[in-house]
Protein backbone atom coordinates (compact mmCIF):
# COMPACT_ATOMS: atom_id res chain seq x y z
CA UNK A 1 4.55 -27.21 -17.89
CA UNK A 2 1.42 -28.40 -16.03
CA UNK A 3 2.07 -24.95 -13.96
CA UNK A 4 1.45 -23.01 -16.93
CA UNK A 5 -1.41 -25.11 -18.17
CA UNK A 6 -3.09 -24.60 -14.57
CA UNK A 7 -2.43 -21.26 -15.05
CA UNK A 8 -3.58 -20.60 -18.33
CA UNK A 9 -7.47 -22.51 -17.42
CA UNK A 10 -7.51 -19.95 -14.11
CA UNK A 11 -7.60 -17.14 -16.52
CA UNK A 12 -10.10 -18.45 -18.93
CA UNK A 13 -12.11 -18.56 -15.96
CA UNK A 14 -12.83 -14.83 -16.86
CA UNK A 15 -15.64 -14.55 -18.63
CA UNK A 16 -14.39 -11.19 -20.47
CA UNK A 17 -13.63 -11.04 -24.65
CA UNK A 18 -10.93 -8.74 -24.37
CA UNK A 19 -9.17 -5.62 -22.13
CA UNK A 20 -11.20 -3.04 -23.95
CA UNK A 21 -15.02 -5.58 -22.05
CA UNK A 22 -12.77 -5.22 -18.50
CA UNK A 23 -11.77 -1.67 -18.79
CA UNK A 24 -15.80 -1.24 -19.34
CA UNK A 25 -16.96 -3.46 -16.71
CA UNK A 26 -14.48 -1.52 -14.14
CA UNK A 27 -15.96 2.22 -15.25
CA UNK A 28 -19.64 0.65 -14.62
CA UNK A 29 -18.55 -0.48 -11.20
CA UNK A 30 -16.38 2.47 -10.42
CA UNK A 31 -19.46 4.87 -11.55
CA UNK A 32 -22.38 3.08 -9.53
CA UNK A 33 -24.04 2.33 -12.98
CA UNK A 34 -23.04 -1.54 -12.63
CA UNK A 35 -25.40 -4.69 -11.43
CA UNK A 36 -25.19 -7.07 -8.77
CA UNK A 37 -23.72 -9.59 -11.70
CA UNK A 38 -21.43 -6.88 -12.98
CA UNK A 39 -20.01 -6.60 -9.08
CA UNK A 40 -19.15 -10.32 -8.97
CA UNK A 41 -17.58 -10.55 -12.41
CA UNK A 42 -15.24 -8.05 -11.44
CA UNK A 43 -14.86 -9.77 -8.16
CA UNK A 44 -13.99 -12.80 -9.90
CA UNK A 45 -11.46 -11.20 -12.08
CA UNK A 46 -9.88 -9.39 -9.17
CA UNK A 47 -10.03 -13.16 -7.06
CA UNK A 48 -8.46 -15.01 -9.84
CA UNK A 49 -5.48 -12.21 -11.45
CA UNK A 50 -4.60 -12.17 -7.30
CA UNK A 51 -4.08 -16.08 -7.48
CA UNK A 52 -2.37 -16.05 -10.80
CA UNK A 53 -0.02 -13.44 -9.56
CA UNK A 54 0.45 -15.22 -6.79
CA UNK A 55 1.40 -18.75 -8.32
CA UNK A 56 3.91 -16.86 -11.12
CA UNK A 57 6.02 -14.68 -8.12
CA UNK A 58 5.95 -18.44 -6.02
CA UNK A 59 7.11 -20.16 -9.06
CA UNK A 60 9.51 -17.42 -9.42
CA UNK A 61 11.12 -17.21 -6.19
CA UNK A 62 11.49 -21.15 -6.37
CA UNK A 63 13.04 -21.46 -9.90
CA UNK A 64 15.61 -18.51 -9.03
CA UNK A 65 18.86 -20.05 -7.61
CA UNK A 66 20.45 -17.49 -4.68
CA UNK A 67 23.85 -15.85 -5.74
């Protein structure tokens, strides 16, 4: 439980309203049209989904019995 909850305040980190704001934010950077604060919210969103992804396949491989 206090997994989830850890992992639930990483994301909210993200400072982005929905997938429709981070699709947008990607096509800026990905076209050269973005700013230097546009770089390091994506930066952050790339940093943080890595360490979420990370935590969930750890928690994973632990909770997952061999057999």
């Amino acid at each position: 439980m206090f997994q989830r909850l850890k992992l639930r305040r990483r994301l909210q980190e993200v400072d982005l309203d929905s997938p429709a704001e981070a699709l947008a934010l990607l096509d800026r950077v990905k076209t050269h049209t973005s700013s230097a604060e546009d770089r390091e919210r994506l930066a952050h969103l790339m940093r943080v989904t890595t360490a979420v992804t990370a935590q969930i396949r750890a928690a994973t491989d632990v909770q997952i019995p061999p057999g």
